[in-house]
Protein backbone atom coordinates (compact mmCIF):
# COMPACT_ATOMS: atom_id res chain seq x y z
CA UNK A 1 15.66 13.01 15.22
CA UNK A 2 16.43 9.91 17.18
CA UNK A 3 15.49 6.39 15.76
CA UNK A 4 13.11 5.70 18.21
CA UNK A 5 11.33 8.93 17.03
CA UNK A 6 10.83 7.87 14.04
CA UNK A 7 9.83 4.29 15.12
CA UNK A 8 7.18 5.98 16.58
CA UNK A 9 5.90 8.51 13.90
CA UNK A 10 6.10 5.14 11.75
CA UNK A 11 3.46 3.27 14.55
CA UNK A 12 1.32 6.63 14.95
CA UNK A 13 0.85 6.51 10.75
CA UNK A 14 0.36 2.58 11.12
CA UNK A 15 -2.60 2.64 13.65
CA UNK A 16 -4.55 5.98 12.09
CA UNK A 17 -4.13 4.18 8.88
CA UNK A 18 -5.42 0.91 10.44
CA UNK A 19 -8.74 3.19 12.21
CA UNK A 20 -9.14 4.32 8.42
CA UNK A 21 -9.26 0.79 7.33
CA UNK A 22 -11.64 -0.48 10.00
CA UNK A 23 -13.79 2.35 9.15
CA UNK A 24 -13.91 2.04 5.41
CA UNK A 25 -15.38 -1.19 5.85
CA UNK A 26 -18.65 0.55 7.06
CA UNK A 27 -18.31 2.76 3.67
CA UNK A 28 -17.77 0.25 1.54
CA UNK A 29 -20.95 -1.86 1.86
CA UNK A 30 -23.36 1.35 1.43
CA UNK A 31 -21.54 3.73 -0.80
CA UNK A 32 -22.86 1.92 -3.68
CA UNK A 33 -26.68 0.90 -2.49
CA UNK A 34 -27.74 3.18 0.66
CA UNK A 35 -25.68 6.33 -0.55
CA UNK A 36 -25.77 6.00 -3.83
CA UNK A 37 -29.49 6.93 -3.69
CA UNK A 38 -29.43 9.55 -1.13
CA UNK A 39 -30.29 13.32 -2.49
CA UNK A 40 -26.64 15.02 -2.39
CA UNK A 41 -25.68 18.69 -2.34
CA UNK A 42 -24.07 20.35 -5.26
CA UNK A 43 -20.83 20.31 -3.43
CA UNK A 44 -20.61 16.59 -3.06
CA UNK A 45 -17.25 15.64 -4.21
CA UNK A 46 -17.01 12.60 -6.28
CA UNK A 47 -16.66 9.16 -4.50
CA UNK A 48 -13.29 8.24 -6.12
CA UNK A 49 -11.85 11.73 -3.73
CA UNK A 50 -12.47 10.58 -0.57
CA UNK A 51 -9.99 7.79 -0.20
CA UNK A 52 -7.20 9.37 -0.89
CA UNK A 53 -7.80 12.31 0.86
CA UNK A 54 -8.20 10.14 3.95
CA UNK A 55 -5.22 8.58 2.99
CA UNK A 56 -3.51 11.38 3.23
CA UNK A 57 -5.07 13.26 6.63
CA UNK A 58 -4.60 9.83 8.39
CA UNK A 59 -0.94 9.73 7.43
CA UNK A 60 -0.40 13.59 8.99
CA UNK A 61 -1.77 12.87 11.66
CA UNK A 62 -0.13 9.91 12.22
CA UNK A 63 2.97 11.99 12.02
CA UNK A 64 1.77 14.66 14.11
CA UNK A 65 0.94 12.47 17.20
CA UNK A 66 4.25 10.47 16.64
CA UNK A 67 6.06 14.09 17.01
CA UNK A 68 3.73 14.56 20.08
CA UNK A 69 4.21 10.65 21.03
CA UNK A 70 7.98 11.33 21.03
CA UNK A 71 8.15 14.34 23.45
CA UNK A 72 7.72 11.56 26.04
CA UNK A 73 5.00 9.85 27.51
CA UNK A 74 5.71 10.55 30.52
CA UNK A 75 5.01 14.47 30.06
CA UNK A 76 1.54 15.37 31.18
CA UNK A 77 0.76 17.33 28.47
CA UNK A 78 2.08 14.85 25.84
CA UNK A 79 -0.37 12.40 27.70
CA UNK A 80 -3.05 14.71 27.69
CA UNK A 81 -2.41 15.39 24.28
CA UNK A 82 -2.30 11.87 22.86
CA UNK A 83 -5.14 10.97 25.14
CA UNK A 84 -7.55 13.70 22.98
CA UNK A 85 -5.87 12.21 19.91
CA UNK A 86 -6.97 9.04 20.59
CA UNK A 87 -10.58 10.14 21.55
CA UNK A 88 -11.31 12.06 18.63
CA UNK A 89 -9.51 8.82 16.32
CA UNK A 90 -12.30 6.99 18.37
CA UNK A 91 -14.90 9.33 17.33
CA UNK A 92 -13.70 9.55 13.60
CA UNK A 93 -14.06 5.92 12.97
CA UNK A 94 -17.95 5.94 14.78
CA UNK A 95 -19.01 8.55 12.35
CA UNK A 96 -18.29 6.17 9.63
CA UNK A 97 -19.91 3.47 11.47
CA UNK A 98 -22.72 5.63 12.30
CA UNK A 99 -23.14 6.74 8.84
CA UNK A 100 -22.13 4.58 6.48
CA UNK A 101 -22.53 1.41 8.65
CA UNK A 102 -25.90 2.11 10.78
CA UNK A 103 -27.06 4.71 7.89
CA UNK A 104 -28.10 7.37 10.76
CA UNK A 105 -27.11 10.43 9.31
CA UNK A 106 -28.72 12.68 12.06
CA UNK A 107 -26.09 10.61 14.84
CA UNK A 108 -23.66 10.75 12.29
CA UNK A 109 -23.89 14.67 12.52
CA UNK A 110 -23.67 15.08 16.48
CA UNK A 111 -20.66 12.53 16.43
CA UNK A 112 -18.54 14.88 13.58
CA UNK A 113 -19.55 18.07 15.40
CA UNK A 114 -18.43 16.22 18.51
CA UNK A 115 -14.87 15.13 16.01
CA UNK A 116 -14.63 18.47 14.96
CA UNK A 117 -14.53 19.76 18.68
CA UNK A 118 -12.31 17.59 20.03
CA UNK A 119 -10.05 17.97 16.86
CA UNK A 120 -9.59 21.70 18.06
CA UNK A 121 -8.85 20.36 21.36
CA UNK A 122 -6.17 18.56 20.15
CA UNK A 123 -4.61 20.75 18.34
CA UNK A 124 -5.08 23.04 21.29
CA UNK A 125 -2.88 20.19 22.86
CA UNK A 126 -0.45 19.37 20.53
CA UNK A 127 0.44 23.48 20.15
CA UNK A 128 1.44 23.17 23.72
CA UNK A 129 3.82 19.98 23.25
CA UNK A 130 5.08 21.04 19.14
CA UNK A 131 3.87 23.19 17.02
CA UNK A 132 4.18 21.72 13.67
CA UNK A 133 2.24 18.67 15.74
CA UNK A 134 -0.86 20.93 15.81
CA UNK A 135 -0.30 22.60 12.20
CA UNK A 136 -0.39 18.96 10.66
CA UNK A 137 -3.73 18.61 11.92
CA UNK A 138 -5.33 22.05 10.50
CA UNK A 139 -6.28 19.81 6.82
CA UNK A 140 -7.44 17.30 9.09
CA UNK A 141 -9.83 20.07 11.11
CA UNK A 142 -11.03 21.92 7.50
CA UNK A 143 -12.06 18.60 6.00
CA UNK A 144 -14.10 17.25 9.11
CA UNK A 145 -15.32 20.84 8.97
CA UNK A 146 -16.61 20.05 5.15
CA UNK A 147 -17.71 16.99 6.07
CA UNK A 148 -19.87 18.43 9.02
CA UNK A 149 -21.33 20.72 6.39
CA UNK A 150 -21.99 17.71 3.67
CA UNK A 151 -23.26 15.26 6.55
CA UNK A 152 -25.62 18.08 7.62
CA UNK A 153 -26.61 18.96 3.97
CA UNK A 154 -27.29 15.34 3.01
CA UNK A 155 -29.44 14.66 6.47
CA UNK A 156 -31.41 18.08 5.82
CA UNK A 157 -31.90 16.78 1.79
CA UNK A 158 -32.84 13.39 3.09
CA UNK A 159 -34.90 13.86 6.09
């Protein structure tokens, strides 16, 4: 790969990390009071888990839509591509306002089943511009896909 490529795998990790930032400042003034007293599933994972598996998911994707990024731009599927990426990266960061920030669990749901849609849209996308692209987004799509299940648990346990 050509520097430039990685220069922009490198930006692509630097802005989904800075969404995941902007949106764990929503969690982080709630996870303690609001959620803290909400009824959970059994399958809750511990709080301490969820950082770094964010960590990492934002950090593959990152590199997937750099790979895609560095097809070229001027490609229309590479734009059509990145411009799903950057919807559902839009979506991801309003379920945590919606949730954590707003403490709406009920829009919180139709915005991740929304994520999780346009998720399999990108990777629908990304397949057509590079492969591995799409495959580093399938942990991505299973934990969204938990997290549907866990938002929709805790709103049913709650409501």
């Amino acid at each position: 790969m050509k520097r430039k490529h990685y220069i922009k795998i490198v930006v692509s990790i630097l802005l989904c990390l800075l969404v995941g930032f902007a949106a764990s400042l929503a969690t982080q003034f709630s996870v303690d009071t609001w959620y803290a007293t909400l009824k959970k599933p059994f399958f809750n994972p511990p709080n301490w888990l969820f950082a770094p598996v964010w960590t990492v998911l934002y950090i593959l994707m990152g590199i997937a839509a750099g790979i895609v990024w560095s097809k070229g731009f001027y490609h229309r599927w590479v734009k059509t591509a990145l411009y799903h990426f950057i919807l559902q990266l839009i979506l991801n960061a309003s379920w945590s306002l919606l949730f954590f920030g707003l403490q709406r669990p009920l829009l919180a749901l139709i915005v991740i089943i929304t994520l999780f849609i346009f998720i399999l849209y990108t990777i629908k996308w990304f397949k057509l511009v590079s492969k591995p692209a799409a495959y580093l987004l399938i942990p991505y799509l299973i934990w969204v896909g938990f997290a549907a299940v866990l938002n929709f648990e805790i709103w049913r346990l709650n409501s």
